[in-house]
N, C-alpha and C. Protein backbone atom coordinates (compact mmCIF):
# COMPACT_ATOMS: atom_id res chain seq x y z
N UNK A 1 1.20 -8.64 -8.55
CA UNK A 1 1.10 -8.45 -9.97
C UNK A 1 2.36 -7.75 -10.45
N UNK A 2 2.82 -8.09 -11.56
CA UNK A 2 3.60 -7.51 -12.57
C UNK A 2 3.86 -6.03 -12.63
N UNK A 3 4.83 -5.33 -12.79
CA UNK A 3 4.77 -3.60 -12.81
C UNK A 3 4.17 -3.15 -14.19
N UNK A 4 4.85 -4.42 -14.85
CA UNK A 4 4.53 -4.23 -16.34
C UNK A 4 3.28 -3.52 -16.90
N UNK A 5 3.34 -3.02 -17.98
CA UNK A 5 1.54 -2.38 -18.76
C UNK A 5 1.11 -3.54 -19.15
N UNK A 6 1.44 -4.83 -20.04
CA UNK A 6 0.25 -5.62 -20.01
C UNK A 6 -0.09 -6.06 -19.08
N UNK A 7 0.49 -6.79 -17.67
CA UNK A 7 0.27 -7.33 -16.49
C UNK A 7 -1.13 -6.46 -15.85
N UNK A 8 -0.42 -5.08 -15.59
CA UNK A 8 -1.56 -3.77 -15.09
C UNK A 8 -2.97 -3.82 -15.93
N UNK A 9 -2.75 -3.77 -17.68
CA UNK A 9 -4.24 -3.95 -18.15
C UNK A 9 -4.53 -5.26 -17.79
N UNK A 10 -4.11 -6.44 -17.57
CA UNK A 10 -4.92 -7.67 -17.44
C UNK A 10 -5.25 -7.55 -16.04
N UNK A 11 -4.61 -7.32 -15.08
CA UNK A 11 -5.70 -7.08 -13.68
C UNK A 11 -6.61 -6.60 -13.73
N UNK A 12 -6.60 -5.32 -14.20
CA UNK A 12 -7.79 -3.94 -14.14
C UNK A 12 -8.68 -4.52 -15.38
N UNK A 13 -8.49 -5.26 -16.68
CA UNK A 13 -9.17 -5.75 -17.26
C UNK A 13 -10.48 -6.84 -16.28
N UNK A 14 -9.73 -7.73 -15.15
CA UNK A 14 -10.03 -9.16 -14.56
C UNK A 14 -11.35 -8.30 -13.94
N UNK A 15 -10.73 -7.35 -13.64
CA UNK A 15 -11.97 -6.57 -12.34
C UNK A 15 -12.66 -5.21 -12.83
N UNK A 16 -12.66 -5.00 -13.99
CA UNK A 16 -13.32 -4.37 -14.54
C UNK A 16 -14.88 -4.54 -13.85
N UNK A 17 -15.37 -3.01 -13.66
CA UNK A 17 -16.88 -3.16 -13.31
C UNK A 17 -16.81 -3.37 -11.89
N UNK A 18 -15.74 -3.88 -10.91
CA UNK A 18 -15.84 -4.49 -9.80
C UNK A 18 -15.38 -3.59 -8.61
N UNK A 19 -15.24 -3.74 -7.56
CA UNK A 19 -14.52 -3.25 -6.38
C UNK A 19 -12.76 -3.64 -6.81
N UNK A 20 -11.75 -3.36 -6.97
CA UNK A 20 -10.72 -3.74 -7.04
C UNK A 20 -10.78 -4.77 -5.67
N UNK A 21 -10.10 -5.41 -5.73
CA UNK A 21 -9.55 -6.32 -4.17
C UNK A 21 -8.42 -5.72 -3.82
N UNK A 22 -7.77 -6.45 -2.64
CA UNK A 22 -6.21 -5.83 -2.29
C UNK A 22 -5.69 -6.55 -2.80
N UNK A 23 -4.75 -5.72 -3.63
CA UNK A 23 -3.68 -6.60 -4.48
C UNK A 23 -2.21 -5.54 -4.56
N UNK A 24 -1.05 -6.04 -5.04
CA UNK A 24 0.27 -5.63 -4.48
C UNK A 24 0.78 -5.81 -6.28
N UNK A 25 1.92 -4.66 -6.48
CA UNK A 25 2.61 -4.59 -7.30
C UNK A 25 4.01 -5.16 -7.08
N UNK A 26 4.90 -5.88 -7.47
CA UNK A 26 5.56 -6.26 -7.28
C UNK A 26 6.88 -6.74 -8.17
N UNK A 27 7.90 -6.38 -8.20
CA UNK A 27 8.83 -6.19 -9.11
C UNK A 27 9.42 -8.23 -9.21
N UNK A 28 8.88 -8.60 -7.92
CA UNK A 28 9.31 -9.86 -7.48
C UNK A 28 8.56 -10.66 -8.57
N UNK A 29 7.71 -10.87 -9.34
CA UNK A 29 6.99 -11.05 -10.43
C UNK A 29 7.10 -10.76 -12.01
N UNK A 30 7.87 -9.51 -11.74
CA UNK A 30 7.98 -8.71 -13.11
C UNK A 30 8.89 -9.50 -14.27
N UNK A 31 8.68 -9.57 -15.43
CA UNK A 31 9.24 -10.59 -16.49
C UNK A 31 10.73 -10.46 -16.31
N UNK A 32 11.53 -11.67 -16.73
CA UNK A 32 12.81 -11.61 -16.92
C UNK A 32 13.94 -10.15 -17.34
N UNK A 33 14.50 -9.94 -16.82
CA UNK A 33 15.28 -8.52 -16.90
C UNK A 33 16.24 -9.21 -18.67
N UNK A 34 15.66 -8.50 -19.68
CA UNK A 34 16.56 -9.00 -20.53
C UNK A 34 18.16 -8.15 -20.85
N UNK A 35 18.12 -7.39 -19.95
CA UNK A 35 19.04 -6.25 -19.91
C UNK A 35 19.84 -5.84 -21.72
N UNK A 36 20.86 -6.46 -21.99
CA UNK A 36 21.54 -5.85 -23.25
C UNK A 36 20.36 -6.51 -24.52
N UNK A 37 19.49 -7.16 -24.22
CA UNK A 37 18.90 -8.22 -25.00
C UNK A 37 17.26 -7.55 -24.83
N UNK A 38 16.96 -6.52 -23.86
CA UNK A 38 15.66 -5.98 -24.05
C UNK A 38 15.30 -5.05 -25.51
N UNK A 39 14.04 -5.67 -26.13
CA UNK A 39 13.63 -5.30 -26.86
C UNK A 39 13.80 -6.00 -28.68
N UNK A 40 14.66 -6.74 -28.20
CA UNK A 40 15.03 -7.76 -29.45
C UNK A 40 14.57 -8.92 -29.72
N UNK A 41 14.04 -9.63 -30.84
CA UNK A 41 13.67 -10.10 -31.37
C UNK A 41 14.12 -11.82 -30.88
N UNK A 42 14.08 -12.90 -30.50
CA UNK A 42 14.51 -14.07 -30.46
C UNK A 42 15.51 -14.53 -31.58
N UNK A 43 15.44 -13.71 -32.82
CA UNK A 43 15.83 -13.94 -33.90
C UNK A 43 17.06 -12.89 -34.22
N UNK A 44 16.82 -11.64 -33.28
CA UNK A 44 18.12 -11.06 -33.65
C UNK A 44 19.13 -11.09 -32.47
N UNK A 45 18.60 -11.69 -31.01
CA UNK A 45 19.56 -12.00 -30.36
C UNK A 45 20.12 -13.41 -30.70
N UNK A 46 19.45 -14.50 -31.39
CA UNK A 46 20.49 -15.44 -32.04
C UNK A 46 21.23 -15.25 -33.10
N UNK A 47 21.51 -13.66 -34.09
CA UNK A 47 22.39 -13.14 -34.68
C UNK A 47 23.79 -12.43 -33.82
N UNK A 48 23.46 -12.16 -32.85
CA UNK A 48 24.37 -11.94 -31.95
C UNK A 48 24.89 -12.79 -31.10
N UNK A 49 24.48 -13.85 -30.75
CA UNK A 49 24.46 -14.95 -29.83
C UNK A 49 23.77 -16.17 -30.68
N UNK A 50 24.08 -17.19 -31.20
CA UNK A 50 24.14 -18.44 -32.17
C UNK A 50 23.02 -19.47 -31.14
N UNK A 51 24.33 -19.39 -29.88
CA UNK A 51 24.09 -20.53 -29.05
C UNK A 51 23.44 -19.85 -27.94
N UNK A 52 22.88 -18.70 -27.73
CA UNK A 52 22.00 -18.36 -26.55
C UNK A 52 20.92 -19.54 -26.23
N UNK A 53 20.46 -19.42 -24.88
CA UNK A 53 19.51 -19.99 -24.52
C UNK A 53 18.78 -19.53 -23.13
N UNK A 54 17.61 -18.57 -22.71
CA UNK A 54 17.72 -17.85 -22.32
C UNK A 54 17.45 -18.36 -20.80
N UNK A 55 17.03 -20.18 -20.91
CA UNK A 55 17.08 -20.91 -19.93
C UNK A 55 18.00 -21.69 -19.28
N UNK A 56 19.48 -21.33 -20.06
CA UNK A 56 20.19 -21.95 -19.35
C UNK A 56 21.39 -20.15 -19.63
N UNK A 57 21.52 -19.72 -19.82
CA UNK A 57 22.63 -18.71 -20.19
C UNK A 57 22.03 -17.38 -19.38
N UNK A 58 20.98 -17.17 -19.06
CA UNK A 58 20.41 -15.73 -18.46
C UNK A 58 20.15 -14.69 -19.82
N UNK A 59 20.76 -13.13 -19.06
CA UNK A 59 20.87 -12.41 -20.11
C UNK A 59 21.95 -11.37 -19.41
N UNK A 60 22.89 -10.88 -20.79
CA UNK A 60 24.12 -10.08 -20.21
C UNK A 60 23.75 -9.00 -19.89
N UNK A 61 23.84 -8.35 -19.48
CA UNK A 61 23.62 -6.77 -18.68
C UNK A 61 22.16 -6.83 -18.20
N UNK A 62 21.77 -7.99 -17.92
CA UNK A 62 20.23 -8.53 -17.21
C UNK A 62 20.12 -9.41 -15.98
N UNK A 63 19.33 -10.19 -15.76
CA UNK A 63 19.46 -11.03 -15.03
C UNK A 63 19.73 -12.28 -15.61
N UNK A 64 20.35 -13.01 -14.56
CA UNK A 64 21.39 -14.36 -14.95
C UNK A 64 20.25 -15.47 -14.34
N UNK A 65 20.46 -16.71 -14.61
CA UNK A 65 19.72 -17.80 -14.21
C UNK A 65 19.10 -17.90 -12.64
N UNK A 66 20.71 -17.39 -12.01
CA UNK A 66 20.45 -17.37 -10.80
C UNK A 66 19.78 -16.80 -10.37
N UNK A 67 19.55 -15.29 -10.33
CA UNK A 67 18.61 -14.19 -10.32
C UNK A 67 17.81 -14.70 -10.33
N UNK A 68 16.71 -14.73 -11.13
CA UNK A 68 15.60 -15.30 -11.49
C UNK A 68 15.01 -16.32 -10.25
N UNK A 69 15.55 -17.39 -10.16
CA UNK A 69 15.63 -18.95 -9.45
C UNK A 69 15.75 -17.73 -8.00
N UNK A 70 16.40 -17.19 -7.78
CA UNK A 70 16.23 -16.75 -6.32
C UNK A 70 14.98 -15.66 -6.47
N UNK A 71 14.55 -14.97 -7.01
CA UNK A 71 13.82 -13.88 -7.03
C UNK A 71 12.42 -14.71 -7.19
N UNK A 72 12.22 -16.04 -8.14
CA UNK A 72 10.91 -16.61 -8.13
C UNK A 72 10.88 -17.76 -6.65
N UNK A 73 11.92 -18.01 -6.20
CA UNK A 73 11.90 -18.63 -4.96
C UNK A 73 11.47 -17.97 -4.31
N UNK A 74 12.10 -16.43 -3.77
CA UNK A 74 11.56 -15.88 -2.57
C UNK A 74 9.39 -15.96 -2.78
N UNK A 75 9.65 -15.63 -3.73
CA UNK A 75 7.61 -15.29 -4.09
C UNK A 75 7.01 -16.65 -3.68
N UNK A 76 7.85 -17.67 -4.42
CA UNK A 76 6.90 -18.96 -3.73
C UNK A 76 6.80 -19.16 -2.09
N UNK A 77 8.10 -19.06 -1.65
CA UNK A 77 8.05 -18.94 -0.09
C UNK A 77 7.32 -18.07 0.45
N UNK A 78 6.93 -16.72 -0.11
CA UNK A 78 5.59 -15.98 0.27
C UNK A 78 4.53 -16.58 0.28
N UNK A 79 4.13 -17.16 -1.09
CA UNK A 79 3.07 -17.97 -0.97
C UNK A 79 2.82 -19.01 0.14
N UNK A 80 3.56 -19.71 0.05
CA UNK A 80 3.57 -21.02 1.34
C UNK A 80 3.30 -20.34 2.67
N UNK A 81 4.16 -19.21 2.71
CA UNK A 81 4.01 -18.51 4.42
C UNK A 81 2.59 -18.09 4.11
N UNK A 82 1.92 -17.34 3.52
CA UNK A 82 0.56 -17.23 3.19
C UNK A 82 0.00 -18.20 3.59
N UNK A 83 0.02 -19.13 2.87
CA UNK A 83 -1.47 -20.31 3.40
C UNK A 83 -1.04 -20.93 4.93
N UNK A 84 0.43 -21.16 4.87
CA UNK A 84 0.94 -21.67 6.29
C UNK A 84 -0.20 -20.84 7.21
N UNK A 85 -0.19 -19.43 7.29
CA UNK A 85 -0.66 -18.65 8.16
C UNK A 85 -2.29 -18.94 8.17
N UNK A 86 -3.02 -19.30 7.02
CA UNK A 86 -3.74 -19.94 7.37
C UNK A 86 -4.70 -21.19 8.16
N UNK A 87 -3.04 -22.39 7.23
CA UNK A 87 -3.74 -23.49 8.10
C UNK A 87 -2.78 -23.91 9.49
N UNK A 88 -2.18 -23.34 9.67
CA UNK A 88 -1.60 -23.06 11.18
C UNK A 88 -2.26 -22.12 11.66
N UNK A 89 -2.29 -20.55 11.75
CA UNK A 89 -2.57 -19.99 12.90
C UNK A 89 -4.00 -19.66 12.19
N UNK A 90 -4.47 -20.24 11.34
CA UNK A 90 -5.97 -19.96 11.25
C UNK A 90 -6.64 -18.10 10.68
N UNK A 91 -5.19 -17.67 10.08
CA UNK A 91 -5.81 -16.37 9.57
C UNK A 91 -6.36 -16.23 8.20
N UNK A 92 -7.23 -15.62 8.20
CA UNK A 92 -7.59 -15.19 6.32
C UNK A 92 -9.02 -16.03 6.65
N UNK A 93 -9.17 -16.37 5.35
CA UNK A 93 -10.73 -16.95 5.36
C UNK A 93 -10.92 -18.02 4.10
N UNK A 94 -11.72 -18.92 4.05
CA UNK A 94 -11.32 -20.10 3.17
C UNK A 94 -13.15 -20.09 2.49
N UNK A 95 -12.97 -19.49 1.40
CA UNK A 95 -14.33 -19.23 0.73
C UNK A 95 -14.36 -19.27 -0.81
N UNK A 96 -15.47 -19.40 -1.22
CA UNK A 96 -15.41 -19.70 -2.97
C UNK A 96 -15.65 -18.16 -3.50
N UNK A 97 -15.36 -17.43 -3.17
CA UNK A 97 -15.65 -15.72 -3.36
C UNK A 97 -14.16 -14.87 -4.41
N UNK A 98 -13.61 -14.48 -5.34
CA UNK A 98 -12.71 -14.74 -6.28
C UNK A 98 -11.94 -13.14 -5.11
N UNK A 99 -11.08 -13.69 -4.38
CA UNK A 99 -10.27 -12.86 -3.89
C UNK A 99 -8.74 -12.69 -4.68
N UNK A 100 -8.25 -11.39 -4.70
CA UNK A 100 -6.95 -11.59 -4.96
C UNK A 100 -6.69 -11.22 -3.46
N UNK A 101 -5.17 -11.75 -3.08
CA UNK A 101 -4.56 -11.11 -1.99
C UNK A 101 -3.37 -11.51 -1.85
N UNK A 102 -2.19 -10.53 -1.24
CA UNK A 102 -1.16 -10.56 -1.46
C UNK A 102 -0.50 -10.48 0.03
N UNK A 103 0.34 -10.91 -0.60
CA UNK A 103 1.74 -11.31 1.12
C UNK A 103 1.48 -9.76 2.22
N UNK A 104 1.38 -8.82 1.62
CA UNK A 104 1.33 -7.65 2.11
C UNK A 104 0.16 -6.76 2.63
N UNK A 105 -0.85 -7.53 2.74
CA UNK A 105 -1.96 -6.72 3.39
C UNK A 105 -2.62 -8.09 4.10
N UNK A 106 -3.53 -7.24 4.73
CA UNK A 106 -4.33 -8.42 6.00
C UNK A 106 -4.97 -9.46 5.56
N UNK A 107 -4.66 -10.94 5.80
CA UNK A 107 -4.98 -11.83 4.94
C UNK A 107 -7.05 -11.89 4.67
N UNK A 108 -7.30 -11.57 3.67
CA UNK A 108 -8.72 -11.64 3.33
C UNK A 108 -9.45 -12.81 3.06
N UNK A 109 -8.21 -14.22 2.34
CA UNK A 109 -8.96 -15.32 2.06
C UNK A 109 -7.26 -16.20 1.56
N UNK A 110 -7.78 -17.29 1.31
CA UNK A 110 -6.65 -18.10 0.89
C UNK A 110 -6.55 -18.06 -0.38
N UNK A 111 -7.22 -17.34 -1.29
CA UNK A 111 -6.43 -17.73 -2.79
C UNK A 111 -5.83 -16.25 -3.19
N UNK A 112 -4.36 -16.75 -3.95
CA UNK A 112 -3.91 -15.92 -4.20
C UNK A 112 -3.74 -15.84 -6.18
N UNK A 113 -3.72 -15.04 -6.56
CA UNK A 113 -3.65 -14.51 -7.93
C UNK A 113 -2.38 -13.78 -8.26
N UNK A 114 -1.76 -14.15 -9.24
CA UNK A 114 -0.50 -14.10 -9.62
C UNK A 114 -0.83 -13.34 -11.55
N UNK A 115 -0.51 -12.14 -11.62
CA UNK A 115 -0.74 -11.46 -12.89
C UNK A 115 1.02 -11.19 -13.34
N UNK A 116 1.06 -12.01 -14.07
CA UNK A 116 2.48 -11.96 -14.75
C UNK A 116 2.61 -11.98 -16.38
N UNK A 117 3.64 -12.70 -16.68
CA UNK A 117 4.33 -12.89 -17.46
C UNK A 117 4.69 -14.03 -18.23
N UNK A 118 4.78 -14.58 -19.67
CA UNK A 118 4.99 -15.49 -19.92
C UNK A 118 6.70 -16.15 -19.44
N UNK A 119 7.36 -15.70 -19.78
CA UNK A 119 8.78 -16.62 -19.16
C UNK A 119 9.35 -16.58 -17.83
N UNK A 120 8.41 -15.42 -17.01
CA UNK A 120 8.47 -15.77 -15.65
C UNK A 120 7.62 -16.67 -14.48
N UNK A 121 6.26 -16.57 -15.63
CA UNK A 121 5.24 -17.53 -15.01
C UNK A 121 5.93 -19.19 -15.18
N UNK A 122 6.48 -19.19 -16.47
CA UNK A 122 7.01 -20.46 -16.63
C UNK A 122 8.27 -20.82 -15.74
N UNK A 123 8.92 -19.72 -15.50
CA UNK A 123 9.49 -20.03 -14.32
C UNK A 123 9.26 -20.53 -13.01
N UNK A 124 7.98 -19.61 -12.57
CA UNK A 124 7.61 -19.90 -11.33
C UNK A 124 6.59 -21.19 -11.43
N UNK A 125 6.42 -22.14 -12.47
CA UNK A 125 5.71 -23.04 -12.36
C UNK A 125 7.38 -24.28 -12.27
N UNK A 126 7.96 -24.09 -12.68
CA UNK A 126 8.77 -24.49 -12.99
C UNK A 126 9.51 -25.08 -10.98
N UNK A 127 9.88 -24.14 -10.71
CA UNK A 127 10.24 -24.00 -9.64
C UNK A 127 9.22 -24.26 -8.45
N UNK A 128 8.01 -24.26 -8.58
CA UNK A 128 6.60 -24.54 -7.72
C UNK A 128 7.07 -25.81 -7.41
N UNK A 129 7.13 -26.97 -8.33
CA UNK A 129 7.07 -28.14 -8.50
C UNK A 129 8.84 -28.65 -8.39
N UNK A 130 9.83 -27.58 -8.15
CA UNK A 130 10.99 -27.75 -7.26
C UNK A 130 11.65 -28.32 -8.49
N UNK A 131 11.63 -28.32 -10.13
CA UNK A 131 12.56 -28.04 -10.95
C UNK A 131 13.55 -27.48 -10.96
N UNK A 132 14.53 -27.21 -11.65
CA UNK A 132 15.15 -26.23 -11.95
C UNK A 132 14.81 -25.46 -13.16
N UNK A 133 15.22 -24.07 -13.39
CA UNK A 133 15.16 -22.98 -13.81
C UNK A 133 14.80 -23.72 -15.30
N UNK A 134 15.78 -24.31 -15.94
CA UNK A 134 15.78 -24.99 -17.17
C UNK A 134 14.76 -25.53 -18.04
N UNK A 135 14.30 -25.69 -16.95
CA UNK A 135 12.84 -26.57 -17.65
C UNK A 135 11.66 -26.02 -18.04
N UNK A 136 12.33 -24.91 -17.70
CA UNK A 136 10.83 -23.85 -18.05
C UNK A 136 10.42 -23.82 -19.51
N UNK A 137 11.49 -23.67 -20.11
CA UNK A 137 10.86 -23.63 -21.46
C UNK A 137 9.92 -25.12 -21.98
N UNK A 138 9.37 -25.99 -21.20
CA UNK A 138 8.34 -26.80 -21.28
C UNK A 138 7.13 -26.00 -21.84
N UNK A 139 6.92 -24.90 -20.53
CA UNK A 139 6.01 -24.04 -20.25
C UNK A 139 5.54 -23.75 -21.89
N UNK A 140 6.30 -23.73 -22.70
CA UNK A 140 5.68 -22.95 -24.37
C UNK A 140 4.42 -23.70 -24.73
N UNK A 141 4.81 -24.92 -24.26
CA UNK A 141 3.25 -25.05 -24.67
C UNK A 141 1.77 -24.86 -24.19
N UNK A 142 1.90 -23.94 -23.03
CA UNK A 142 0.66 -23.52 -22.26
C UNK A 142 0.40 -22.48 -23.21
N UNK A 143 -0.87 -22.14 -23.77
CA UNK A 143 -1.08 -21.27 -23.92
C UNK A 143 -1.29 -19.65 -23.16
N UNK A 144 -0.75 -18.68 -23.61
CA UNK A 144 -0.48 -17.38 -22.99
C UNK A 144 -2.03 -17.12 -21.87
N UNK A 145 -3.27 -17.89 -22.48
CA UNK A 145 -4.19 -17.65 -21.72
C UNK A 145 -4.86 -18.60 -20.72
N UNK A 146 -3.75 -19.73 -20.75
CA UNK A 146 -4.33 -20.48 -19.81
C UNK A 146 -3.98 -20.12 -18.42
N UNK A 147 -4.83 -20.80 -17.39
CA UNK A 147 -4.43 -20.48 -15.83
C UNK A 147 -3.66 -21.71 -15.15
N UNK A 148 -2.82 -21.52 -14.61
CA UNK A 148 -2.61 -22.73 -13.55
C UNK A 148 -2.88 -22.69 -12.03
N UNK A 149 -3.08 -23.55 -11.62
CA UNK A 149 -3.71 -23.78 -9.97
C UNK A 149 -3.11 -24.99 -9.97
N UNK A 150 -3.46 -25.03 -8.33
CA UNK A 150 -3.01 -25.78 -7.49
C UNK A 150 -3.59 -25.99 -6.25
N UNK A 151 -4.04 -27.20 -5.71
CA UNK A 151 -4.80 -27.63 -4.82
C UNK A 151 -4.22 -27.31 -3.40
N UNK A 152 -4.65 -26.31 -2.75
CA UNK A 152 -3.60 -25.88 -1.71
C UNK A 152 -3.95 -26.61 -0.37
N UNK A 153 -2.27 -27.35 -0.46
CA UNK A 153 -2.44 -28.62 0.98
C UNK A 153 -2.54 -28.25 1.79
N UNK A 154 -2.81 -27.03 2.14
CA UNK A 154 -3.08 -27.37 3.80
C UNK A 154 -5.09 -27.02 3.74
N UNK A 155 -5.28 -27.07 2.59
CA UNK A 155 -6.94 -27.26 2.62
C UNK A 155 -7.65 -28.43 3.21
N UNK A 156 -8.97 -28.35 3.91
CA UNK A 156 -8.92 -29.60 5.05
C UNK A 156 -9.84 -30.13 3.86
């Protein structure tokens, strides 16, 4: 999950009432670094920048395209080594029971839960499906509350 405060209330919101699960904070998740551009408006960084685009240009004193594309790569390759470890060496547990669990503690079950961000989630969907970075801005039209999944192949 996200370091972020909305990320943090939407977990603790998800499990409200509940046992928390094991779940991991993770900066590897955390929204786009807008660095000189945090806190501004879409509208007043195109007063400063005409031709910005924050999917193909990054952000200056932030993270750059590349950043991103490597930082949401490494997380997917977590993921994959995750289930790999499942349906290869048979660890974790494969049940309809709403687990979160993360790269970093003892595998509890195969699904994993991802509490982020809108232009990084669109990233990492983006890149799931082996895009490039660019295309994320597709993503606008998901709504902020929808979920995405994915049928995980090595399920028998």
């Amino acid at each position: 999950m996200s370091p972020r405060q909305r990320a943090q209330k939407t977990f603790y919101t998800l499990f409200e009432g509940q046992e928390l699960p094991p779940h991991e904070t993770t900066e590897s998740i955390a929204e786009w670094d807008y660095g000189d551009y945090e806190g501004l408006l879409a509208t007043e960084i195109k007063q400063k920048n005409p031709t910005w685009n924050i999917w193909k240009d990054g952000c200056p004193g932030g993270e750059s395209v590349e950043d991103v594309t490597k930082r949401i790569d490494e997380m997917i390759s977590k993921v994959r080594e995750y289930h790999r470890l499942y349906k290869e060496e048979g660890k974790g547990k494969r049940d309809s029971a709403c687990y979160v669990v993360t790269m970093s503690h003892e595998l509890t079950s195969t699904i994993v839960l991802i509490v982020a961000h809108g232009h990084i989630l669109r990233c990492f969907i983006s890149r799931w499906v082996e895009f490039p970075l660019c295309l994320g801005w597709w993503g606008a039209a998901i709504p902020e509350d929808a979920n995405v999944g994915y049928r995980n192949p090595f399920q028998r």
